[in-house]
PDB file of N, CA and C in Angstrom:
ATOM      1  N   UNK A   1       3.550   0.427 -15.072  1.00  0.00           N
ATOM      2  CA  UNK A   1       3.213   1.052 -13.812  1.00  0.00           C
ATOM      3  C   UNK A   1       1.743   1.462 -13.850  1.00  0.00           C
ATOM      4  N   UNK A   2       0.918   1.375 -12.799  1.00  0.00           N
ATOM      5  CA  UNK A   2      -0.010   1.486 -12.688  1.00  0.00           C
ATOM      6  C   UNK A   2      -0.388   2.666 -11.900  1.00  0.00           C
ATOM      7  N   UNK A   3      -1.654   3.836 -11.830  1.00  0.00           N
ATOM      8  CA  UNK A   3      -1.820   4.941 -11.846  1.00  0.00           C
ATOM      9  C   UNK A   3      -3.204   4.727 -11.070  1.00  0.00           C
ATOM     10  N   UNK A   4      -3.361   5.649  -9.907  1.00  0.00           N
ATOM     11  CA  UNK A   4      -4.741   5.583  -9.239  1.00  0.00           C
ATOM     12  C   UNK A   4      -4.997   7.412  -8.601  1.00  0.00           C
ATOM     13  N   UNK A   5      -5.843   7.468  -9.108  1.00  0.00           N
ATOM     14  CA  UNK A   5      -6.402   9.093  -8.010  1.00  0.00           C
ATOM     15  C   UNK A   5      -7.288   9.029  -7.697  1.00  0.00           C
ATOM     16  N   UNK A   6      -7.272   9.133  -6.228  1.00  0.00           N
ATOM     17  CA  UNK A   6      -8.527   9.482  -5.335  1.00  0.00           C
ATOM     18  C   UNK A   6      -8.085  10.459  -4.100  1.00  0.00           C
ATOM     19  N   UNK A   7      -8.975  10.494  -3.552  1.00  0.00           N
ATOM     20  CA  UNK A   7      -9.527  12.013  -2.943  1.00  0.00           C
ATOM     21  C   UNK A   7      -9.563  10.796  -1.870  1.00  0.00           C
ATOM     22  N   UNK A   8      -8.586  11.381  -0.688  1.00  0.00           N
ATOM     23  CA  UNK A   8      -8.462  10.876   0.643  1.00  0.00           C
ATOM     24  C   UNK A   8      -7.601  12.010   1.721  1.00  0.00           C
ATOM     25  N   UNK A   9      -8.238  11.907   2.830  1.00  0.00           N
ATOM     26  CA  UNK A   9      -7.752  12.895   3.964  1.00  0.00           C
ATOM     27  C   UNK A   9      -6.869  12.212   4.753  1.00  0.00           C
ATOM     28  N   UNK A  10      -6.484  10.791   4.814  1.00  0.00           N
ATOM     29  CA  UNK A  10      -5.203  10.383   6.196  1.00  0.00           C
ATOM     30  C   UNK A  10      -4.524   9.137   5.021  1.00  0.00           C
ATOM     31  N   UNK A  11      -3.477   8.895   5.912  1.00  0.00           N
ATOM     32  CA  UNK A  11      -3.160   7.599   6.109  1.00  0.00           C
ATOM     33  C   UNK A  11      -3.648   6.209   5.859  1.00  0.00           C
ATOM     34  N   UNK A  12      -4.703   6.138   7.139  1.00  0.00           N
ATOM     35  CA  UNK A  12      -5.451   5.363   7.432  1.00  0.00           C
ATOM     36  C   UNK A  12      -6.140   5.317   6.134  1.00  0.00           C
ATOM     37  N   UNK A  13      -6.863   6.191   5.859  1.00  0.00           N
ATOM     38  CA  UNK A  13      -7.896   6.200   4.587  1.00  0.00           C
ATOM     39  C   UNK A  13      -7.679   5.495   3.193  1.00  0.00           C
ATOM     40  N   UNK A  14      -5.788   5.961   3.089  1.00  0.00           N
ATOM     41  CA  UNK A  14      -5.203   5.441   2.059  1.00  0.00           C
ATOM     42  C   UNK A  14      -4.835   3.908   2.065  1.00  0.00           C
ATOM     43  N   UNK A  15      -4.754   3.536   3.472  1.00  0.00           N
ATOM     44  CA  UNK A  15      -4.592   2.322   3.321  1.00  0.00           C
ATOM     45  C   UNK A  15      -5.795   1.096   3.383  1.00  0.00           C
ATOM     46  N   UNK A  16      -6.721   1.520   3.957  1.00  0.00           N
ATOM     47  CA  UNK A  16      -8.227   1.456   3.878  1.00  0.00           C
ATOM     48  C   UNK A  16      -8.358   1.246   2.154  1.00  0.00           C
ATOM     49  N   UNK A  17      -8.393   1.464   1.576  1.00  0.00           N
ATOM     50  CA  UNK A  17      -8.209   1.805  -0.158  1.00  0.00           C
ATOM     51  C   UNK A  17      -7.437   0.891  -0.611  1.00  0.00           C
ATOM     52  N   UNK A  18      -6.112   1.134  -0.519  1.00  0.00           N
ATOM     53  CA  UNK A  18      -5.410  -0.169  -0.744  1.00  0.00           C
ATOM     54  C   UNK A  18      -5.952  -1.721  -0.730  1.00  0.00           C
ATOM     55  N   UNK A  19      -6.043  -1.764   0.960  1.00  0.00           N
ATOM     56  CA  UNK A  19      -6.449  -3.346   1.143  1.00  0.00           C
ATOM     57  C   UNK A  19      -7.663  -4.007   0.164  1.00  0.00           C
ATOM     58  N   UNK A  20      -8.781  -2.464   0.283  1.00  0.00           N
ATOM     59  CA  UNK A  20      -9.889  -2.994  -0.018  1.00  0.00           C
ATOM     60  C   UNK A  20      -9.964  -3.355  -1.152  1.00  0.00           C
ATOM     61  N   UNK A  21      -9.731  -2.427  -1.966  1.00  0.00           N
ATOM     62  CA  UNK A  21      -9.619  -2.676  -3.763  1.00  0.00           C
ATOM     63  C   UNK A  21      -8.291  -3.861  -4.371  1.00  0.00           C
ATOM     64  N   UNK A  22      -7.047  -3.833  -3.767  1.00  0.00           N
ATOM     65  CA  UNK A  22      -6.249  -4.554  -4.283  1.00  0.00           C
ATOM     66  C   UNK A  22      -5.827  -5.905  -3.182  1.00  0.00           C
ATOM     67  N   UNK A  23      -6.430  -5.752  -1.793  1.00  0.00           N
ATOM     68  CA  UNK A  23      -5.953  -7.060  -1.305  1.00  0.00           C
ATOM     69  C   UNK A  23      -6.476  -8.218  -1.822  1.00  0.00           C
ATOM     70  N   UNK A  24      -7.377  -8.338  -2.387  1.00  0.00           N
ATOM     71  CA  UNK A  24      -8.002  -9.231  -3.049  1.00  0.00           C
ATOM     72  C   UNK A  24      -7.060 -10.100  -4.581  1.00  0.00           C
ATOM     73  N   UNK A  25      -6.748  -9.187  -5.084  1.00  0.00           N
ATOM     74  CA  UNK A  25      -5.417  -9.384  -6.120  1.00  0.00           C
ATOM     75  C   UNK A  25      -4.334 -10.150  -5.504  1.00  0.00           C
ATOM     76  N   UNK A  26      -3.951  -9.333  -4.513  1.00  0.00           N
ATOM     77  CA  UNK A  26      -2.763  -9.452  -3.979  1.00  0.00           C
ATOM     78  C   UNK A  26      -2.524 -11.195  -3.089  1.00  0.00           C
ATOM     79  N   UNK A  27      -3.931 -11.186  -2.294  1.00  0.00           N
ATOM     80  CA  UNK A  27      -4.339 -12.784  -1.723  1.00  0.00           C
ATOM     81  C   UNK A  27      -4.134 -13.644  -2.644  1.00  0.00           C
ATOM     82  N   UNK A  28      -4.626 -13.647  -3.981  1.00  0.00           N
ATOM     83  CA  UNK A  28      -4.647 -14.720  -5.021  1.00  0.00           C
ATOM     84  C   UNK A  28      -3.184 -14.856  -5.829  1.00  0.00           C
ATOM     85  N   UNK A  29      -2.343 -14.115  -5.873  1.00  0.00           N
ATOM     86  CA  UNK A  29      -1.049 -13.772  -6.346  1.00  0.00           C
ATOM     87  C   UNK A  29      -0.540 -14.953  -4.848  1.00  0.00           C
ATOM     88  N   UNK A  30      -0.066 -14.274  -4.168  1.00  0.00           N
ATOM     89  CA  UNK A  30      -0.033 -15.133  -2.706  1.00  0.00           C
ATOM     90  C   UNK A  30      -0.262 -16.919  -2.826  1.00  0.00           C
ATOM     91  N   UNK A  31      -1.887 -17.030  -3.213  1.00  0.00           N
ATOM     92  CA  UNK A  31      -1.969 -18.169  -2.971  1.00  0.00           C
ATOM     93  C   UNK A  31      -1.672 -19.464  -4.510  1.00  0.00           C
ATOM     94  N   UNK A  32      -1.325 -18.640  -5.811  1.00  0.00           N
ATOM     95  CA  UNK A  32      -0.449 -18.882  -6.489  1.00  0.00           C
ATOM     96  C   UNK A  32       0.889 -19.370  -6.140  1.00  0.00           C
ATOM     97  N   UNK A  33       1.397 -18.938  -5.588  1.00  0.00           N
ATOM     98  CA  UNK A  33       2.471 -18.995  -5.022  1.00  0.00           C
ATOM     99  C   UNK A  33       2.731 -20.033  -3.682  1.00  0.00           C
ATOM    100  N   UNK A  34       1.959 -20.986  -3.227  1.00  0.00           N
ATOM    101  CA  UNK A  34       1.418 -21.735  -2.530  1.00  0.00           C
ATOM    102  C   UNK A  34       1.335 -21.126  -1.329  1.00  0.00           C
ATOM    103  N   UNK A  35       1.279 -19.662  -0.810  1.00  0.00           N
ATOM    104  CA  UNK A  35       1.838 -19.034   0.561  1.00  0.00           C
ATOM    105  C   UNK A  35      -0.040 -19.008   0.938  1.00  0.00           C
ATOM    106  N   UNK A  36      -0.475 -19.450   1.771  1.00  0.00           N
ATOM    107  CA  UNK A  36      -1.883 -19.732   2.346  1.00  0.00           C
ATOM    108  C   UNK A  36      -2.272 -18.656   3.167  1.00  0.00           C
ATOM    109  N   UNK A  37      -1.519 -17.938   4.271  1.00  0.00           N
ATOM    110  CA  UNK A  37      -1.633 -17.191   4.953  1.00  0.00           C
ATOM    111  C   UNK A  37      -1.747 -16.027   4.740  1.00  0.00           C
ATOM    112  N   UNK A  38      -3.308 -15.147   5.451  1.00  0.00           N
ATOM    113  CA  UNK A  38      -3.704 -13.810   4.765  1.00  0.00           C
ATOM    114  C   UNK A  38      -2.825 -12.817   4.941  1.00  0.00           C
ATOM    115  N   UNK A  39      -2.088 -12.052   4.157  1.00  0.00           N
ATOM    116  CA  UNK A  39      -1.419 -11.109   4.234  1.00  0.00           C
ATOM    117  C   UNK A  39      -1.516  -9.470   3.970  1.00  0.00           C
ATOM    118  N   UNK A  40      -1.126  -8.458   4.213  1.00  0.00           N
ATOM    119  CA  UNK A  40      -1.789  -7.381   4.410  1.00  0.00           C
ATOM    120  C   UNK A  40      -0.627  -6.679   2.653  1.00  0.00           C
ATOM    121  N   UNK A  41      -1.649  -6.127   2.081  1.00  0.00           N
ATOM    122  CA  UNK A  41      -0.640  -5.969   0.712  1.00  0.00           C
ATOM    123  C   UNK A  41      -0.076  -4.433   0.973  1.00  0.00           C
ATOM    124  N   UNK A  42      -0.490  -3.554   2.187  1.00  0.00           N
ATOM    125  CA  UNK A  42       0.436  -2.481   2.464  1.00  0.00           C
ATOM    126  C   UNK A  42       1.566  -2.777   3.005  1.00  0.00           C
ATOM    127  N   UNK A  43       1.185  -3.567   4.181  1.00  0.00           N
ATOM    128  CA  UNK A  43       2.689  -4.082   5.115  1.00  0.00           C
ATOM    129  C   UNK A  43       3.466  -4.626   4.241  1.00  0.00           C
ATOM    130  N   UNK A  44       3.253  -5.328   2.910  1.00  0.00           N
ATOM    131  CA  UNK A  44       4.193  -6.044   2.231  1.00  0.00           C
ATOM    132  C   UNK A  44       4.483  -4.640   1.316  1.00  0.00           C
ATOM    133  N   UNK A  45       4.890  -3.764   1.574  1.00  0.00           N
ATOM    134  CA  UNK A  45       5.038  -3.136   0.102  1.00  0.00           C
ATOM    135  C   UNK A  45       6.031  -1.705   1.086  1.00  0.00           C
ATOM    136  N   UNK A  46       6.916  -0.835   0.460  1.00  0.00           N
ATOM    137  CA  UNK A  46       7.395   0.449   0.564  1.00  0.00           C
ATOM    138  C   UNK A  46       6.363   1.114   0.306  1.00  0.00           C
ATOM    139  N   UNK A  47       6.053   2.122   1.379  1.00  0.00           N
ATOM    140  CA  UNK A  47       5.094   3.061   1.404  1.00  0.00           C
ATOM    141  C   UNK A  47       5.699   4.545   0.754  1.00  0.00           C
ATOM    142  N   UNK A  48       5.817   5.184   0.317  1.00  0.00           N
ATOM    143  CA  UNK A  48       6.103   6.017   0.137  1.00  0.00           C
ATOM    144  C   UNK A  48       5.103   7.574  -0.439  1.00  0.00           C
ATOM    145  N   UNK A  49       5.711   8.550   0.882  1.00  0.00           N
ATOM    146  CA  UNK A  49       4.819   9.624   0.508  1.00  0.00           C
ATOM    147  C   UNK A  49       5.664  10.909  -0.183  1.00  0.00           C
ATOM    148  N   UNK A  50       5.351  11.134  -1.109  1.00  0.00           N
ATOM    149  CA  UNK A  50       6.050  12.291  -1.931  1.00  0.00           C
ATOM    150  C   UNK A  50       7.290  11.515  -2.489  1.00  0.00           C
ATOM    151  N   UNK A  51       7.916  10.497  -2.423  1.00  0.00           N
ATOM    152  CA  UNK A  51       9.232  10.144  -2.612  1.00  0.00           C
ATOM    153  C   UNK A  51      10.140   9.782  -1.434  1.00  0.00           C
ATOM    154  N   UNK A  52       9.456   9.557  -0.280  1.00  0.00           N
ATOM    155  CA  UNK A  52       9.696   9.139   1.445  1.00  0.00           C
ATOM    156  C   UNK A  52       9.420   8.503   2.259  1.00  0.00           C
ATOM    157  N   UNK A  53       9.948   7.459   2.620  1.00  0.00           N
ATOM    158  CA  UNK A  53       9.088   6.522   3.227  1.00  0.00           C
ATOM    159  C   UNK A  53       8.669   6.683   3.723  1.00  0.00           C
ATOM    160  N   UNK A  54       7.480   6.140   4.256  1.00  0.00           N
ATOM    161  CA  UNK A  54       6.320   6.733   5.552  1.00  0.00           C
ATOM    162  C   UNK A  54       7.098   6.653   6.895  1.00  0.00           C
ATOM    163  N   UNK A  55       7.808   5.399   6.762  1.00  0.00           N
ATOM    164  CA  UNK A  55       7.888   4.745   8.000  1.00  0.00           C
ATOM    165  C   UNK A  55       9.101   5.572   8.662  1.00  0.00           C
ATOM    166  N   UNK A  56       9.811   6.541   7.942  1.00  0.00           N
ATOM    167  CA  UNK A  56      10.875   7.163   8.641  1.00  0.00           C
ATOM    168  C   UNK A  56      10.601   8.423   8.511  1.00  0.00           C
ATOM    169  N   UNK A  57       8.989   9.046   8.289  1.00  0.00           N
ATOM    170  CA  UNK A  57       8.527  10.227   8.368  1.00  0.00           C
ATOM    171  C   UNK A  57       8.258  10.338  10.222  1.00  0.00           C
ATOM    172  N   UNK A  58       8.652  11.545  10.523  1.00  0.00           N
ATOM    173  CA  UNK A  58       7.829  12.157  11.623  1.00  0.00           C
ATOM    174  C   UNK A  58       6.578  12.382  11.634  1.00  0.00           C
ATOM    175  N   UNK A  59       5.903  12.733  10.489  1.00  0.00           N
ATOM    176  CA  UNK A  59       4.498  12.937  11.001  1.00  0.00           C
ATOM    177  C   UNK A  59       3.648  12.962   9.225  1.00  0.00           C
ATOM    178  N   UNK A  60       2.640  12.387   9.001  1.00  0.00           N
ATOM    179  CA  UNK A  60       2.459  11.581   7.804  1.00  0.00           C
ATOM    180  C   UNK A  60       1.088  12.583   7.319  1.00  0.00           C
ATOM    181  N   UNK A  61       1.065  13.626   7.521  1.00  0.00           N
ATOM    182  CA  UNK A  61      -0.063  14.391   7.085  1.00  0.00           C
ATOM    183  C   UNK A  61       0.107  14.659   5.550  1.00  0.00           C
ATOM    184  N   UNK A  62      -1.419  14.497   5.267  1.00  0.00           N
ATOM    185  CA  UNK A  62      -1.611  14.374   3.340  1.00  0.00           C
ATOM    186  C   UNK A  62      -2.109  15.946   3.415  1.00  0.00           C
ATOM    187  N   UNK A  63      -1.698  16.313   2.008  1.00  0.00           N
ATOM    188  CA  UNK A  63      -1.865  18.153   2.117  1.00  0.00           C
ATOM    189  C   UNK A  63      -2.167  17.690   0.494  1.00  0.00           C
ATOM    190  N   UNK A  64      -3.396  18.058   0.212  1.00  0.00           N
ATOM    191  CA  UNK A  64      -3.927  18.289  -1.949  1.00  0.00           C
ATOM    192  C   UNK A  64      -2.414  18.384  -2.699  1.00  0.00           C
ATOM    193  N   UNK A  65      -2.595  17.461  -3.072  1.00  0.00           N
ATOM    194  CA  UNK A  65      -1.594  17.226  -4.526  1.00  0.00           C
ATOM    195  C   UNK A  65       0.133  15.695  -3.569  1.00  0.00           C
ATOM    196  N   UNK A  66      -0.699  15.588  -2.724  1.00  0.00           N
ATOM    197  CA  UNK A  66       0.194  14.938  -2.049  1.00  0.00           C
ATOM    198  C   UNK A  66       0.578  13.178  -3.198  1.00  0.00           C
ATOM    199  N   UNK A  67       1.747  12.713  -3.574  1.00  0.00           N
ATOM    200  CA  UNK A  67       1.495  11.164  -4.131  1.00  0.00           C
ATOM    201  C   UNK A  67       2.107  10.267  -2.894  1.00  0.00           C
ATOM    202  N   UNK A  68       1.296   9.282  -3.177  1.00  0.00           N
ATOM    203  CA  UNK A  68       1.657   8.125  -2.378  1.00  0.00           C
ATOM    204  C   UNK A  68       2.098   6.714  -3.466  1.00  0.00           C
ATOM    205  N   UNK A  69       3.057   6.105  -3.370  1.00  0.00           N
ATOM    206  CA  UNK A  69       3.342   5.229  -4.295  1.00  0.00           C
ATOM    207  C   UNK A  69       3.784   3.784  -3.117  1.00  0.00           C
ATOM    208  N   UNK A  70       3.228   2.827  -3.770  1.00  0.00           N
ATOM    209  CA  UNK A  70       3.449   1.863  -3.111  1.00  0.00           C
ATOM    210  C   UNK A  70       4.256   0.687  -4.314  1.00  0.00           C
ATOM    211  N   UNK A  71       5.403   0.168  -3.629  1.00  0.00           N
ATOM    212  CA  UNK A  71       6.228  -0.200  -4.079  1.00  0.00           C
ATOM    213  C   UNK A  71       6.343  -2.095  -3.239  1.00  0.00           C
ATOM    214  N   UNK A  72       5.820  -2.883  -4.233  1.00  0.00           N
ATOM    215  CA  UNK A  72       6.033  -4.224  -3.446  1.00  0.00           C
ATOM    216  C   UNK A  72       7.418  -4.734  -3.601  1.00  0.00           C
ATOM    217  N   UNK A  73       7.170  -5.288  -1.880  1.00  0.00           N
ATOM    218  CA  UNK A  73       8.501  -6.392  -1.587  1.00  0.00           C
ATOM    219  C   UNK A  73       8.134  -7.513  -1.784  1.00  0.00           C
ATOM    220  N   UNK A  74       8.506  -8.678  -1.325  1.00  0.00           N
ATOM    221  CA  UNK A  74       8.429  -9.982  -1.479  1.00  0.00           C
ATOM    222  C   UNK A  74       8.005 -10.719  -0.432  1.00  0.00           C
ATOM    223  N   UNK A  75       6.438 -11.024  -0.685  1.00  0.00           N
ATOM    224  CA  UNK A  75       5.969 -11.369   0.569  1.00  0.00           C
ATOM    225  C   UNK A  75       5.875 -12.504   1.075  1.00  0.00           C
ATOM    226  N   UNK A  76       5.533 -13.223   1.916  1.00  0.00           N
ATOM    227  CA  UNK A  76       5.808 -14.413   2.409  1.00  0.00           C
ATOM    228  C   UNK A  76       7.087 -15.349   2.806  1.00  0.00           C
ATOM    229  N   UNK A  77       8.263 -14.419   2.526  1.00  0.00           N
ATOM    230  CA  UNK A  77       9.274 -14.927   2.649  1.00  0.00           C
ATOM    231  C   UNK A  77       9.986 -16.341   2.124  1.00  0.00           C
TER     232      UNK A  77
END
């Protein structure tokens, strides 16, 4: 398992972060795999904030000491 800390205020920011630093990984994994088409490596993955998915949170505000763990699915179908 792999371990990252940084200092971010939203959502957005965190996923901003994501794409930038690991979509690049994530494209070449992809195109290993013969799947050609650019894919977004958050949308492919369980978001999870504190232990919750984002996506069935009401309202996604980051408060100091908050974790976010991203958990990949299987992309390209």
């Amino acid at each position: 398992m792999r371990s990252v800390t940084v200092e971010i205020d939203s959502i957005d920011e965190a996923r901003d972060y994501v794409e930038n630093n690991y979509g690049p990984v994530f494209q070449k994994k992809l195109q290993s795999r013969g799947i050609k088409k650019k894919q977004s490596v958050w949308d492919n993955s369980n978001v999870l904030l504190n232990g919750r998915n984002i996506r069935q949170l009401d309202e996604t505000v980051l408060k100091d000491g908050d974790n976010l763990d991203l958990l990949p699915r299987v992309a390209g179908g």
